[in-house]
Protein backbone atom coordinates (compact mmCIF):
# COMPACT_ATOMS: atom_id res chain seq x y z
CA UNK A 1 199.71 150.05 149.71
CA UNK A 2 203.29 151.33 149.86
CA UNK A 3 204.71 152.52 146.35
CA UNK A 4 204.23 150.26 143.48
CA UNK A 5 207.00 150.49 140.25
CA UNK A 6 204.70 150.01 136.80
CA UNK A 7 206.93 149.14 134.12
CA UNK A 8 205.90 152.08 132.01
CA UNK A 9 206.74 155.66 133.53
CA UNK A 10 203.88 157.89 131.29
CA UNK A 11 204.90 160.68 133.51
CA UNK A 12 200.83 160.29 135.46
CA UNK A 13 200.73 159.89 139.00
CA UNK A 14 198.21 156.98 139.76
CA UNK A 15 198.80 156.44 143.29
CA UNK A 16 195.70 157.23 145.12
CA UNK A 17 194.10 155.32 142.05
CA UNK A 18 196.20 152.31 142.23
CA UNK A 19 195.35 152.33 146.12
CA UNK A 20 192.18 152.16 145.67
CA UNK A 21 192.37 149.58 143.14
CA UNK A 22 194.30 146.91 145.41
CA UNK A 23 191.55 146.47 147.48
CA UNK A 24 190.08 143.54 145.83
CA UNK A 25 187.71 142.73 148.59
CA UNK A 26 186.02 145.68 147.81
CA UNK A 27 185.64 145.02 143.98
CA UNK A 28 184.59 141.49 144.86
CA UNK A 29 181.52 142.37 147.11
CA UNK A 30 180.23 144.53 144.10
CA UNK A 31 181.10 141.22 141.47
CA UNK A 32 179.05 139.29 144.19
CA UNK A 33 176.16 142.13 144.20
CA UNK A 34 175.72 141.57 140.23
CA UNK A 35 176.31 137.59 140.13
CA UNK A 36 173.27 137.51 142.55
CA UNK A 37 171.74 140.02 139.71
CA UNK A 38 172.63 137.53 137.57
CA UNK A 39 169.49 135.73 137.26
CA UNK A 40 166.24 137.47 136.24
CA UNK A 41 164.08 135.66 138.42
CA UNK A 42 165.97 137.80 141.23
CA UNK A 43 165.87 140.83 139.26
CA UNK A 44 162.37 140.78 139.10
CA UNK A 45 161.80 139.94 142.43
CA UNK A 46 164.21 142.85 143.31
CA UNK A 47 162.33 145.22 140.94
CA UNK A 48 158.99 144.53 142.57
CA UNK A 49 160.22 144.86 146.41
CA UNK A 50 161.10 148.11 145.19
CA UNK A 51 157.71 149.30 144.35
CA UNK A 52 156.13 147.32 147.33
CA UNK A 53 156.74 145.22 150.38
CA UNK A 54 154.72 141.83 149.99
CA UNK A 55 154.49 138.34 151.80
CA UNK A 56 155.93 135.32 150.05
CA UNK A 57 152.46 134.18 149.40
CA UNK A 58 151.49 136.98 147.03
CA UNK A 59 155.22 136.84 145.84
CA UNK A 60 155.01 133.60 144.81
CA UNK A 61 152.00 134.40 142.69
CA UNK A 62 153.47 137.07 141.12
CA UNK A 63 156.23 134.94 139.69
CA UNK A 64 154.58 132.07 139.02
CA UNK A 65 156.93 129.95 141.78
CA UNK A 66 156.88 127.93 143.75
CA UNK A 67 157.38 129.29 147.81
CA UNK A 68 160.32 127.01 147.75
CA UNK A 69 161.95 128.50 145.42
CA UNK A 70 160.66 132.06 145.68
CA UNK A 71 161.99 131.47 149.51
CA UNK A 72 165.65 130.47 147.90
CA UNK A 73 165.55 133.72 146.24
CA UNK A 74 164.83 135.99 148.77
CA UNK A 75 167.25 134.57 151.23
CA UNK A 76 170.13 134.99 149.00
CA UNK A 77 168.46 138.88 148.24
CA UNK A 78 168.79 139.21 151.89
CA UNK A 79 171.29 138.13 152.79
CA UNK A 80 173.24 140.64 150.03
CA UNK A 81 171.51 143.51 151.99
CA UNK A 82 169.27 144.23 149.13
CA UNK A 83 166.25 143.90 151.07
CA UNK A 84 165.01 143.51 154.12
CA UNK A 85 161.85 141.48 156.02
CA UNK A 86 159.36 141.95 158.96
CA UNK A 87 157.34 139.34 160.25
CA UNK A 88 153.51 139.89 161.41
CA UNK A 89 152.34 137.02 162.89
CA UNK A 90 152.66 133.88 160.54
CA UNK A 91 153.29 136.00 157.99
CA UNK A 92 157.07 137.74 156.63
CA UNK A 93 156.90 140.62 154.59
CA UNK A 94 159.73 141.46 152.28
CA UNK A 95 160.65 145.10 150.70
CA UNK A 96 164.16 146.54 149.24
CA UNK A 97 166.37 147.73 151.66
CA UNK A 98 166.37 151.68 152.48
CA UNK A 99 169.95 152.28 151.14
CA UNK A 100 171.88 154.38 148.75
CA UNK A 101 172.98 151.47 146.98
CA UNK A 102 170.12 149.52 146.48
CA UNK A 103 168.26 153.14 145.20
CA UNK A 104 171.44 153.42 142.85
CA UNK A 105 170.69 149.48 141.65
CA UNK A 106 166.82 150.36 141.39
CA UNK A 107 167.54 153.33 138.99
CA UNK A 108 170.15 151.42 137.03
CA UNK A 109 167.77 148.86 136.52
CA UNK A 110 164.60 151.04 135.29
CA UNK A 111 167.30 153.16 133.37
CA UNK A 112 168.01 149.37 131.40
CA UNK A 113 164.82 148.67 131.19
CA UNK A 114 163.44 152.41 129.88
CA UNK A 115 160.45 152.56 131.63
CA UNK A 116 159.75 154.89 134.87
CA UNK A 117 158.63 153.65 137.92
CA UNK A 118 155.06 153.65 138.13
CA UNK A 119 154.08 154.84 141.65
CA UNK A 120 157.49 156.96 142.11
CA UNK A 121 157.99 158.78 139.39
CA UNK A 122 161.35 158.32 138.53
């Protein structure tokens, strides 16, 4: 970003901060991360592909879905990076993506809800 003028001088230098803020692609793939947070059917999917990877079988009966729409879900989880599959045989399995972000969105979440996770610890 080459030097931006602000109308008011209050003698602080916000460069390096003001080019970090003008990259609104950036800002908008974290917006997109919590609009896709937005619903709690996908937060509590999320939350439990933390704790354990699981076919959309079992998945389904954990939420009381249908695979349809449990299927819906986890596509758009996926395809956010927030977790990832394996298939074996006829069968996918589905767990949260080994990454610093999605441990950082785990925490936040647990930290929200003020409980610890049961089988980590945290």
């Amino acid at each position: 970003m080459s030097h931006m003028h602000l109308p008011h001088n209050h003698g602080e230098h916000k460069e390096e901060f003001l080019e970090i803020a003008s990259n609104a692609n950036g800002f908008q793939s974290v917006a997109d991360v919590f609009r896709l947070l937005s619903d709690g059917s996908r937060v509590r999917i999320f939350w439990i592909l933390c704790h354990c990877e699981e076919c959309v079988i079992n998945l389904s009966a954990m939420m009381d879905m249908s695979s349809p729409a449990l299927s819906h879900h986890l596509k758009l989880l996926k395809a956010a990076g927030l977790i990832v599959s394996r298939r074996e045989g006829k069968e996918v399995y589905y767990k949260a993506a080994d990454t610093p972000q999605v441990h950082l969105l785990h925490e936040a979440l647990e930290g929200q809800l003020a409980f610890s996770c049961p089988l980590c610890g945290n």
